[in-house]
N, C-alpha and C. Protein backbone atom coordinates (compact mmCIF):
# COMPACT_ATOMS: atom_id res chain seq x y z
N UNK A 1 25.26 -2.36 23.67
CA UNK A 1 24.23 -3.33 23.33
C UNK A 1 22.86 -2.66 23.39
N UNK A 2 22.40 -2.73 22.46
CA UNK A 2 20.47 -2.46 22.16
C UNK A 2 19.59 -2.81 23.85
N UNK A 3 18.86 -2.12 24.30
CA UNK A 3 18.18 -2.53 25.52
C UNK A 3 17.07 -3.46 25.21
N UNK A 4 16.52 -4.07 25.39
CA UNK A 4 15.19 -5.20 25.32
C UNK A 4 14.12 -4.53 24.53
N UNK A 5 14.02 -3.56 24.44
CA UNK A 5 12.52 -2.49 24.06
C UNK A 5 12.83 -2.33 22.94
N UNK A 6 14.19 -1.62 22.26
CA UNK A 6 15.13 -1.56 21.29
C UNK A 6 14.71 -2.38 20.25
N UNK A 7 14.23 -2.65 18.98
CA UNK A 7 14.37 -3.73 18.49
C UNK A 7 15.66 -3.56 17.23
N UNK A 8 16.72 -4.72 17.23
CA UNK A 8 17.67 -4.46 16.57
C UNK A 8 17.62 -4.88 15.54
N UNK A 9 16.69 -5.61 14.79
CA UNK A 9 16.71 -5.89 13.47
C UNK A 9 15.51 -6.17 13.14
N UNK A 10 14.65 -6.30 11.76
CA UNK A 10 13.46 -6.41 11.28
C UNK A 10 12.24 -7.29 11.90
N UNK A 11 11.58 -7.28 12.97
CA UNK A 11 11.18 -8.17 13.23
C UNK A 11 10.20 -8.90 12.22
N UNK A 12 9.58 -8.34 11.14
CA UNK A 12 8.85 -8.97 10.14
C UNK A 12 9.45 -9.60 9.03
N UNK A 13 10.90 -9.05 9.05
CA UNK A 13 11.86 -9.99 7.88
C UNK A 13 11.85 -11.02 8.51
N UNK A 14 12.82 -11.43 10.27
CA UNK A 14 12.77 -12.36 10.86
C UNK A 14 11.97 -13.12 10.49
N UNK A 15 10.13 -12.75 10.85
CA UNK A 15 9.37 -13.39 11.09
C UNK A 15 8.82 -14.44 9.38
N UNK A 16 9.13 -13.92 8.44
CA UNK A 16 9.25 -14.44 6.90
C UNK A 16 10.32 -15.23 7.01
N UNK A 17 11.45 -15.60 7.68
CA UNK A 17 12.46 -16.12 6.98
C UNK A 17 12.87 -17.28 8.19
N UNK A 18 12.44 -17.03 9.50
CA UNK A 18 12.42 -17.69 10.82
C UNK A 18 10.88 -17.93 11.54
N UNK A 19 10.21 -18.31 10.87
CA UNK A 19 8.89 -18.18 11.74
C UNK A 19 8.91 -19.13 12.81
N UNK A 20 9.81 -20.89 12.10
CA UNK A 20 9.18 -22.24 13.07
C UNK A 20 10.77 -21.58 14.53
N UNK A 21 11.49 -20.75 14.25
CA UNK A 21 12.46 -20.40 15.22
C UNK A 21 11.52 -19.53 15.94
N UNK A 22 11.55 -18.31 15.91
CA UNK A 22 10.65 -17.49 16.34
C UNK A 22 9.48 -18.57 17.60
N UNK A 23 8.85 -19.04 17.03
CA UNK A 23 7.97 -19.67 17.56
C UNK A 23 8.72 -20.52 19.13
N UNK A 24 9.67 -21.46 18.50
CA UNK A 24 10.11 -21.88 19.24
C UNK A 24 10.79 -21.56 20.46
N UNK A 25 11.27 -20.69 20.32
CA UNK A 25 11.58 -19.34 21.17
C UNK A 25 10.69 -18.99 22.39
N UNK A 26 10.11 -19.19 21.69
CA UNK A 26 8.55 -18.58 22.68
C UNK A 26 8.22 -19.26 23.52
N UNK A 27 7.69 -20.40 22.72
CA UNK A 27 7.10 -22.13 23.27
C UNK A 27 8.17 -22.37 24.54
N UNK A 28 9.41 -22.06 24.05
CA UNK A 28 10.41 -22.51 25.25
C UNK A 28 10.63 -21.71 25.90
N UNK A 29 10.63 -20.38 25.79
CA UNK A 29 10.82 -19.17 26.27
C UNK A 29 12.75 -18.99 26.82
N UNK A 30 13.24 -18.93 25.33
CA UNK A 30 14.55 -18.89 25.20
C UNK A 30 14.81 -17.38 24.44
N UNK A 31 14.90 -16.44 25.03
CA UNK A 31 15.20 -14.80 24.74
C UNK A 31 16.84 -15.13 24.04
N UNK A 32 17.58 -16.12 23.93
CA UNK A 32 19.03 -16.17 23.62
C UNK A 32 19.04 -16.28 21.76
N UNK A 33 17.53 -17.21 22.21
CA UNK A 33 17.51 -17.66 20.64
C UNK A 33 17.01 -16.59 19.64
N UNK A 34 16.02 -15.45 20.11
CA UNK A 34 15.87 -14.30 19.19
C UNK A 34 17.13 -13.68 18.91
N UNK A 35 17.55 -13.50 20.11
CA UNK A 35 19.34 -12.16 19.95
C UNK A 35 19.94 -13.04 18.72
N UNK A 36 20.08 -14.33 18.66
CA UNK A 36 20.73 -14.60 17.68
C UNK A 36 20.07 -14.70 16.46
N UNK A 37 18.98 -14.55 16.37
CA UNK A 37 17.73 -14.24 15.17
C UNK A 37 18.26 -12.89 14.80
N UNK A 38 18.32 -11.93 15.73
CA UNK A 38 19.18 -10.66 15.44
C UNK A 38 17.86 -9.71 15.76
N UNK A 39 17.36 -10.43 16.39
CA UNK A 39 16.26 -9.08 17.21
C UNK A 39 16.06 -9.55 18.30
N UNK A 40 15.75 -8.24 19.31
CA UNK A 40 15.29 -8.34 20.66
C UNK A 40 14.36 -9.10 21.45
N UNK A 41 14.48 -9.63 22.23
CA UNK A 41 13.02 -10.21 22.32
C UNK A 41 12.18 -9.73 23.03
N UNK A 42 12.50 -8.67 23.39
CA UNK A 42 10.91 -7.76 24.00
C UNK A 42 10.28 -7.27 22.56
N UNK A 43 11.05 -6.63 22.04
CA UNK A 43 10.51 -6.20 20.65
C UNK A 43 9.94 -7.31 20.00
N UNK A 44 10.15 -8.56 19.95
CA UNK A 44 9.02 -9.51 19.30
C UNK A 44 8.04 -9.80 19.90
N UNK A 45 7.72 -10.00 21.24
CA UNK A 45 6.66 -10.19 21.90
C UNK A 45 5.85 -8.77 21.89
N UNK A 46 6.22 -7.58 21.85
CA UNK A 46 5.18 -6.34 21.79
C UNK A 46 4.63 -6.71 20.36
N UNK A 47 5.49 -7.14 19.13
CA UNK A 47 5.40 -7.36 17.90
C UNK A 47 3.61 -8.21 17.56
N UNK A 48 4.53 -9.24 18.33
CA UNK A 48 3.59 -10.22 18.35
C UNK A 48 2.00 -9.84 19.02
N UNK A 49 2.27 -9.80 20.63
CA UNK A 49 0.98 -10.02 21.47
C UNK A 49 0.18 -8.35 21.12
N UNK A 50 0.08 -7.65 20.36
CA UNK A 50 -0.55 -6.52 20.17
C UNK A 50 -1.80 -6.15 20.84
N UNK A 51 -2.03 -4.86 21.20
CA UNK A 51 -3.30 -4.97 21.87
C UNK A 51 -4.53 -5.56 21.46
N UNK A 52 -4.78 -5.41 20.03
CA UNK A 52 -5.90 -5.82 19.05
C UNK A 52 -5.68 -7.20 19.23
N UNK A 53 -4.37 -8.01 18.86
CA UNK A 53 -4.61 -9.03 19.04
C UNK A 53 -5.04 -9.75 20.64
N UNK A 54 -4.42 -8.94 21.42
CA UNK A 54 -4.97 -9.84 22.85
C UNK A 54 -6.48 -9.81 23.02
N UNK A 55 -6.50 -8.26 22.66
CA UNK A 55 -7.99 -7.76 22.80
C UNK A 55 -9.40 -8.91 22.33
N UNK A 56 -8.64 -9.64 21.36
CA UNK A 56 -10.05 -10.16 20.11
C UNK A 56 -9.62 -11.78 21.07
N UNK A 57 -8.55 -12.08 20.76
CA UNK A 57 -8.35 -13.39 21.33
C UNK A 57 -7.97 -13.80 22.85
N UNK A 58 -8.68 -13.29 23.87
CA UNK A 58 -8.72 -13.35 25.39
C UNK A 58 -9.21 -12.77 26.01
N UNK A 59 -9.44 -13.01 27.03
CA UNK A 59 -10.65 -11.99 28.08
C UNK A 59 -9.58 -10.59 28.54
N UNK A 60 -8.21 -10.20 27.94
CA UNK A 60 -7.89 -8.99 28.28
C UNK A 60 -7.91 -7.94 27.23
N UNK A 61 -7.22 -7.39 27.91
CA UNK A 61 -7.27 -5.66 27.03
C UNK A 61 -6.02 -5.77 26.32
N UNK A 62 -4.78 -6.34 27.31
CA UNK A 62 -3.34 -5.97 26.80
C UNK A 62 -2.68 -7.44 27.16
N UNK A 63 -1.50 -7.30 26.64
CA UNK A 63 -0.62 -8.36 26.85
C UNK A 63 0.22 -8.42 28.77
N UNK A 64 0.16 -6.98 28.78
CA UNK A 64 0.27 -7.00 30.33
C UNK A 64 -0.50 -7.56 31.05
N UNK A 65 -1.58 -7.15 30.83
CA UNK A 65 -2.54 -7.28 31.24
C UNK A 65 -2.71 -8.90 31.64
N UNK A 66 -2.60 -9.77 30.88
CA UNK A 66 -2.32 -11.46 30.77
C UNK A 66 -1.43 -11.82 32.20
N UNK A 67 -0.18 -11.25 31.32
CA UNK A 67 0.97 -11.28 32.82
C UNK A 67 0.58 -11.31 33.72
N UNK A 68 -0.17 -9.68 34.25
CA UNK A 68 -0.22 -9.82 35.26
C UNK A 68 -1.28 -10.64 36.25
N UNK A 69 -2.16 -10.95 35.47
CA UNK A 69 -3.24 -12.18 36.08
C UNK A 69 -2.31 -13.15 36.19
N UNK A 70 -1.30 -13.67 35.16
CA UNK A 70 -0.88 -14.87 35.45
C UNK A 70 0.44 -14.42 36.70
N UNK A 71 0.44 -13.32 37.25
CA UNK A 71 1.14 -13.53 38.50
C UNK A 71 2.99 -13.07 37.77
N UNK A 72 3.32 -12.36 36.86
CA UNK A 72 4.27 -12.08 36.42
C UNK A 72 4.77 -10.97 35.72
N UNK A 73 5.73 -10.57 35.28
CA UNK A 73 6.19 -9.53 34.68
C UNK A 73 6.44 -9.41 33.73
N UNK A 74 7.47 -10.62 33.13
CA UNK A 74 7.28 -10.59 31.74
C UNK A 74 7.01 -11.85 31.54
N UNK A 75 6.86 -12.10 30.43
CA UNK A 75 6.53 -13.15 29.18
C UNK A 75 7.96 -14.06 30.01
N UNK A 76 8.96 -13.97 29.77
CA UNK A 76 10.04 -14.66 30.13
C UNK A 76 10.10 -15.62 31.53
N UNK A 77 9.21 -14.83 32.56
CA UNK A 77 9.09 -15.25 34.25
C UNK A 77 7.82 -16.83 33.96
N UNK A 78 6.77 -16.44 32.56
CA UNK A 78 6.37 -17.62 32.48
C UNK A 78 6.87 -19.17 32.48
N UNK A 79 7.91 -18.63 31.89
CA UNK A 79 9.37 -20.38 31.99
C UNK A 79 9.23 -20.80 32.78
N UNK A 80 9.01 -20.45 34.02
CA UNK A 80 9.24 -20.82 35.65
C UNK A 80 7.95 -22.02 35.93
N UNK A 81 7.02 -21.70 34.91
CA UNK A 81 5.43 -22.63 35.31
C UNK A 81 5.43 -23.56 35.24
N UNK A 82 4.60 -24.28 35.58
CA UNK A 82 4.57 -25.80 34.81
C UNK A 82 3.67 -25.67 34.00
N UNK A 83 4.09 -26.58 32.76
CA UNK A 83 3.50 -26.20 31.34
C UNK A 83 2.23 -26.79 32.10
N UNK A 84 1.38 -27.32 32.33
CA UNK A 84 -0.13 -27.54 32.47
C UNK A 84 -0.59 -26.15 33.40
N UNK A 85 -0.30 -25.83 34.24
CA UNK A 85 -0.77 -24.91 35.06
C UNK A 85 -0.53 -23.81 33.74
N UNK A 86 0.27 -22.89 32.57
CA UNK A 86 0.39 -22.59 31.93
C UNK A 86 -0.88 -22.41 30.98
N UNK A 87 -0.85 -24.06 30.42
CA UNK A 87 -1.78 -24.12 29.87
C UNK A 87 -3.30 -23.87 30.38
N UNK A 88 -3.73 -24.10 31.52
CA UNK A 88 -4.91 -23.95 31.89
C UNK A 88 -5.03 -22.47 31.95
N UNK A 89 -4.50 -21.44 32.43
CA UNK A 89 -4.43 -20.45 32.39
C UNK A 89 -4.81 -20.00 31.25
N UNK A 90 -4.09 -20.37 29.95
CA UNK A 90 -4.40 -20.10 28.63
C UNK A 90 -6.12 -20.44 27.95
N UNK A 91 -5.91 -21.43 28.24
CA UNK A 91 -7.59 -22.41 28.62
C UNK A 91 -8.70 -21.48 28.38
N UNK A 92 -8.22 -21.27 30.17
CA UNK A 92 -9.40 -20.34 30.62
C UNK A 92 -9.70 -19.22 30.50
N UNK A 93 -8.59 -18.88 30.02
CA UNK A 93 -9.14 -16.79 29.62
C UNK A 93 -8.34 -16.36 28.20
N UNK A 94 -8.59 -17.51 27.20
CA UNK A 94 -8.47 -17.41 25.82
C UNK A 94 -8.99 -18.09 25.04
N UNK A 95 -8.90 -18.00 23.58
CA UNK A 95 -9.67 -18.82 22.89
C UNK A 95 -8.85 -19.92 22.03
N UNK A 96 -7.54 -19.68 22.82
CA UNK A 96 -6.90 -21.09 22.49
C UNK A 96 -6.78 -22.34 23.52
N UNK A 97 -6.13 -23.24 23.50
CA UNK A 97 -6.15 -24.35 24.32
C UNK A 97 -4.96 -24.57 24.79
N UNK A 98 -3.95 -23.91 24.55
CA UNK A 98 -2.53 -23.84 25.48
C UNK A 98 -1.62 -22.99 24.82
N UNK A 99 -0.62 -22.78 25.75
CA UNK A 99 0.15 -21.98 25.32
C UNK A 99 1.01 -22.02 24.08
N UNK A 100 1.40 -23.31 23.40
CA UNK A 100 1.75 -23.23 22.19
C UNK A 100 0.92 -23.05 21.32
N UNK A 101 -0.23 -23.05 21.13
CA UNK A 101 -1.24 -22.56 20.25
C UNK A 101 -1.49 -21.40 20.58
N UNK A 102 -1.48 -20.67 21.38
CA UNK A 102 -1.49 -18.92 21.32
C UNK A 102 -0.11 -18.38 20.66
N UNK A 103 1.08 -19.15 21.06
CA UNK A 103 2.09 -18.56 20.22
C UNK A 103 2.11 -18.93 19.13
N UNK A 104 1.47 -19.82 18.54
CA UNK A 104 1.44 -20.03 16.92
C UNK A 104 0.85 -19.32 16.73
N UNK A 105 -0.83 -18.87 17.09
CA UNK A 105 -1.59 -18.04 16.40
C UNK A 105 -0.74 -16.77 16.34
N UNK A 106 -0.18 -16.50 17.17
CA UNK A 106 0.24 -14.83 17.26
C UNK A 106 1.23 -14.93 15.92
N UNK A 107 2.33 -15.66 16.06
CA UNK A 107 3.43 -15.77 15.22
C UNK A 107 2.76 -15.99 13.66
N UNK A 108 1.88 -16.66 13.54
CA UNK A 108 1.15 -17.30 12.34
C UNK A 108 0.11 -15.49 11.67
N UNK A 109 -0.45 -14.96 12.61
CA UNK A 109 -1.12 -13.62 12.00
C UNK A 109 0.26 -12.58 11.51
N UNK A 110 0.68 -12.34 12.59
CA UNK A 110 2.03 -11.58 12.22
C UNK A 110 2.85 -11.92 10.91
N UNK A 111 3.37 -13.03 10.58
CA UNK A 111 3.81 -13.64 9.76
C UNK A 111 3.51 -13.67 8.30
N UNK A 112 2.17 -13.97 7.98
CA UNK A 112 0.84 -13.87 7.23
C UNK A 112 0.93 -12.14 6.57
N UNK A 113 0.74 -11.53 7.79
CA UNK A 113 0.68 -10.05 7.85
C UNK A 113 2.07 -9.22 6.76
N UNK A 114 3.15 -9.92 7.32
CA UNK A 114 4.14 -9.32 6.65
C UNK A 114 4.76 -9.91 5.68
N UNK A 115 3.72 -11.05 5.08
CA UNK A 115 3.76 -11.69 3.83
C UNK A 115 3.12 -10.62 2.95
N UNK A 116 1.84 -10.29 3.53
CA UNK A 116 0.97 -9.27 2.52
C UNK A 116 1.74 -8.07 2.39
N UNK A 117 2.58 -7.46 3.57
CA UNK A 117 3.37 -6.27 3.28
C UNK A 117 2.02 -5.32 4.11
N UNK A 118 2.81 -3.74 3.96
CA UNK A 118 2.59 -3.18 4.48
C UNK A 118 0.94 -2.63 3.69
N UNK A 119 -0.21 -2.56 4.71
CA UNK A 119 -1.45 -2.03 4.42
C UNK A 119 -1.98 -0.55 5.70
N UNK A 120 -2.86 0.42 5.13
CA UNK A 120 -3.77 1.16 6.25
C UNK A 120 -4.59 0.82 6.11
N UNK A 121 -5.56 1.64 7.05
CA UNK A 121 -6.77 1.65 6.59
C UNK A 121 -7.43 3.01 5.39
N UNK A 122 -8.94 3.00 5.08
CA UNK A 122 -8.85 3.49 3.96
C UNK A 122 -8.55 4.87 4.71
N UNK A 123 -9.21 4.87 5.68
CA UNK A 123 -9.20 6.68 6.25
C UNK A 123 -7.91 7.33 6.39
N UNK A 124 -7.02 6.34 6.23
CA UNK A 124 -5.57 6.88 6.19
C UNK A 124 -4.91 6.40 7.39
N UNK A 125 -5.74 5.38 8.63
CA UNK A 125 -4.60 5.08 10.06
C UNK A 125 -4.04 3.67 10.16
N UNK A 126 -4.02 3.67 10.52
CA UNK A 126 -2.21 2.67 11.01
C UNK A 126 -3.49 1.40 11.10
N UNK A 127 -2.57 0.37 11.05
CA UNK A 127 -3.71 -1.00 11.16
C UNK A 127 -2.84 -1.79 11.89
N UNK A 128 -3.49 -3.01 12.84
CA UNK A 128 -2.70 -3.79 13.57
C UNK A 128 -3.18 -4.99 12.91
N UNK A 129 -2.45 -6.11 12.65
CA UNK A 129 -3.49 -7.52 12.77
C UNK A 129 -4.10 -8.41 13.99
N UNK A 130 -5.34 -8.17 13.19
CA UNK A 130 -5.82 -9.18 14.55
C UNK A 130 -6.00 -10.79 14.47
N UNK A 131 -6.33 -11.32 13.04
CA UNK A 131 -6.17 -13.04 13.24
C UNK A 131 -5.90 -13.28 11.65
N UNK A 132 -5.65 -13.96 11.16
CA UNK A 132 -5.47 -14.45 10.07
C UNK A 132 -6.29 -16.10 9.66
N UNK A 133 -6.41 -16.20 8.16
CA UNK A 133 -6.75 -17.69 7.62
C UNK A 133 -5.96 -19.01 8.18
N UNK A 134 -4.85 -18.80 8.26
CA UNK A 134 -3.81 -19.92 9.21
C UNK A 134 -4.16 -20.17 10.67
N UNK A 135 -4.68 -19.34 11.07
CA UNK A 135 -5.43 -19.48 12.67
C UNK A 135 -6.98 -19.79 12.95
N UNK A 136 -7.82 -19.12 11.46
CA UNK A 136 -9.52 -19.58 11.76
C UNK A 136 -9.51 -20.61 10.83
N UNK A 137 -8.79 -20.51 9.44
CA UNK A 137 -8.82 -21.76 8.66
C UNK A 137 -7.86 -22.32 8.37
N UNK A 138 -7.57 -23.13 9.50
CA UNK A 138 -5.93 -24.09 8.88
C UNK A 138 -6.22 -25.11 8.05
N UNK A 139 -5.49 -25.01 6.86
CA UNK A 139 -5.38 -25.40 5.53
C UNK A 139 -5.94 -25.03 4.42
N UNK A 140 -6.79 -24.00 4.40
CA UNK A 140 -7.47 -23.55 3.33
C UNK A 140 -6.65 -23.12 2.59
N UNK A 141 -7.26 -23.46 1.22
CA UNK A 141 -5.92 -23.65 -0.30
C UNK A 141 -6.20 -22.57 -0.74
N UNK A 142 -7.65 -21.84 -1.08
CA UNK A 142 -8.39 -20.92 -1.86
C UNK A 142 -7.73 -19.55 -1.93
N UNK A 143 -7.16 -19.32 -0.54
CA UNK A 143 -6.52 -17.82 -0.10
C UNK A 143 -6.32 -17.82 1.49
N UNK A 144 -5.30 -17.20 1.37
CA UNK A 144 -4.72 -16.91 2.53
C UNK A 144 -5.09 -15.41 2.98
N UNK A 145 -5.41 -14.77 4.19
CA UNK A 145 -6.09 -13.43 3.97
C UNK A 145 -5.72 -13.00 6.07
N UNK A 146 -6.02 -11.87 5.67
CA UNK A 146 -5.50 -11.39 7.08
C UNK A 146 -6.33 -9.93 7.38
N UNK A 147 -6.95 -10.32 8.67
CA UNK A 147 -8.10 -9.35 9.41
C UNK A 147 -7.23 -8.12 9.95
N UNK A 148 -7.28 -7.28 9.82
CA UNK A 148 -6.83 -6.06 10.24
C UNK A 148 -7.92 -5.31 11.23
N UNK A 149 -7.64 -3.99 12.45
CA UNK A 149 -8.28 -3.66 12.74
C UNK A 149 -7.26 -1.89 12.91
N UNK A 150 -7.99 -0.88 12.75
CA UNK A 150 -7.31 0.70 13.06
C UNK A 150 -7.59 0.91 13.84
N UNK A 151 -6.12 1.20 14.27
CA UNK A 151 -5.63 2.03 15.75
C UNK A 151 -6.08 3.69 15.85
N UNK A 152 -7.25 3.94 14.10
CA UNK A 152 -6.96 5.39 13.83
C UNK A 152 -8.67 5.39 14.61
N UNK A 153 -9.59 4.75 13.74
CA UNK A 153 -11.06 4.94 14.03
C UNK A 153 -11.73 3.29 14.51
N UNK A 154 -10.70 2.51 14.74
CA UNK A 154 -11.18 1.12 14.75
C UNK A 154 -12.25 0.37 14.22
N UNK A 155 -11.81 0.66 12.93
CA UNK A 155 -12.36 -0.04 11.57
C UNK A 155 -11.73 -1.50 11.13
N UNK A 156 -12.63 -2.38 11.11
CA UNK A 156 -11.96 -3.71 10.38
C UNK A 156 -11.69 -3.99 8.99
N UNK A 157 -10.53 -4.62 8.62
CA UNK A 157 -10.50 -4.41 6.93
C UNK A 157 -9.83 -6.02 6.90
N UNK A 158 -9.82 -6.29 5.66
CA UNK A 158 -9.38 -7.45 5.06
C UNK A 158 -8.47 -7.40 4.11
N UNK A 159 -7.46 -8.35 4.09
CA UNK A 159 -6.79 -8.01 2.83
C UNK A 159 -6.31 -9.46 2.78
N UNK A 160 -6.66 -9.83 1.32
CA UNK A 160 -6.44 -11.35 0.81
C UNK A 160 -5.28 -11.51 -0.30
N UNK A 161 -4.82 -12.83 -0.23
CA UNK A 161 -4.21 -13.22 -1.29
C UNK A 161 -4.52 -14.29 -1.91
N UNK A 162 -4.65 -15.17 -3.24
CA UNK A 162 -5.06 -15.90 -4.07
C UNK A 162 -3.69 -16.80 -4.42
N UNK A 163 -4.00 -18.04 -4.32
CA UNK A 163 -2.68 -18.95 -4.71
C UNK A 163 -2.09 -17.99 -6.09
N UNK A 164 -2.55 -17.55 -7.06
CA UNK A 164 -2.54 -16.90 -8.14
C UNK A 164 -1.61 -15.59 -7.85
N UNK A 165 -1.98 -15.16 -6.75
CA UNK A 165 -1.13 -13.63 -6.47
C UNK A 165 -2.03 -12.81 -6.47
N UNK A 166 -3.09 -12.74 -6.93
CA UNK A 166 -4.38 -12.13 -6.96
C UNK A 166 -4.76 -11.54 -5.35
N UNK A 167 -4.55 -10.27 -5.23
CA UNK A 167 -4.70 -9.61 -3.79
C UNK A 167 -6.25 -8.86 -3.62
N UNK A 168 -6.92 -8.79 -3.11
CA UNK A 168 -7.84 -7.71 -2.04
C UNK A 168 -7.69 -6.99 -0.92
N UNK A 169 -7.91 -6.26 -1.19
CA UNK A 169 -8.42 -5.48 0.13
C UNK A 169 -9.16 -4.91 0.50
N UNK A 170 -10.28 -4.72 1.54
CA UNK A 170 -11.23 -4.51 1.80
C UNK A 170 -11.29 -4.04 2.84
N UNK A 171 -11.63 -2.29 2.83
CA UNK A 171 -11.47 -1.73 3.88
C UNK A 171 -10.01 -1.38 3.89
N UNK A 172 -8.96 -1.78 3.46
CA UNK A 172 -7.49 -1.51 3.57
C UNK A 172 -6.97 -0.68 1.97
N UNK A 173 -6.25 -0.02 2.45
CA UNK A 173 -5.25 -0.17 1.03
C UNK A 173 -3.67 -0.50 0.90
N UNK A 174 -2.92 -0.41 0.32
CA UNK A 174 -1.82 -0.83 0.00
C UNK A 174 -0.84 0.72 0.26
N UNK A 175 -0.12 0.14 1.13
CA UNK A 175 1.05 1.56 1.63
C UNK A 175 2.12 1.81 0.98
């Protein structure tokens, strides 16, 4: 059997074809329900909580980093809380309002992200996402678009899509 770190199957196909599972997963913090998604669930939560993303959306640096303020090890030991004590935690040292809204946002950029497919930046380095239109503008019809930031020179780029199919990118290119 694959170890937890391992990830055994696509986590960005998953995340296109299972997002409201995925999510749910989380929200409940049921690791049984990814394995049968057919990926790991440490590998979706590194997937997910990225440094860029914790970085922009909470007073930490890392996703450990979270944990370990909230008194835990992994993501999984959170189950144990009571969802309000949870939530306040989230509250207070993020820019969401509870814990199912941080796992949507995360799941919702990621998701977004590997709708657009694979992008760098222009200088040639690796890009993470950091928030998407589904998280600053829920419901906007015009375009759907997703903030990137490089892990190479930490440059921000954009890359949009148009109900039309009509793509940008800005600061990014296409891999």
């Amino acid at each position: 059997m694959a170890s937890e770190q391992e990830s055994v199957g696509d986590v960005d196909t998953v995340l296109r074809e299972e997002r409201e599972r995925v999510e749910t997963a989380l929200v409940e913090f049921a690791p049984d329900l990814l394995r049968r998604l057919g990926v790991a669930p440490d590998a979706v939560v590194s997937d997910l909580f990225t440094p860029a993303f914790v970085a922009a959306a909470t007073d930490f640096a890392d996703f450990e980093e979270f944990l370990t303020v909230a008194g835990v090890e992994s993501l999984w030991d959170l189950g144990r809380w009571l969802d309000w004590v949870l939530d306040w935690h989230v509250l207070g040292n993020t820019r969401f309002w509870s814990w199912e809204w941080m796992v949507h946002a995360a799941v919702v950029v990621q998701a977004t992200a590997a709708e657009i497919g694979p992008v760098r930046c222009q200088c040639g380095g690796p890009v993470t996402p950091v928030t998407a239109s589904d998280v600053e503008e829920p419901g906007r019809a015009d375009s759907r678009w997703v903030e990137y930031r490089c892990t190479a020179c930490d440059a921000t780029g954009r890359a949009s899509r148009a109900p039309d199919g009509t793509e940008t990118f800005d600061g990014l290119e296409r891999v």
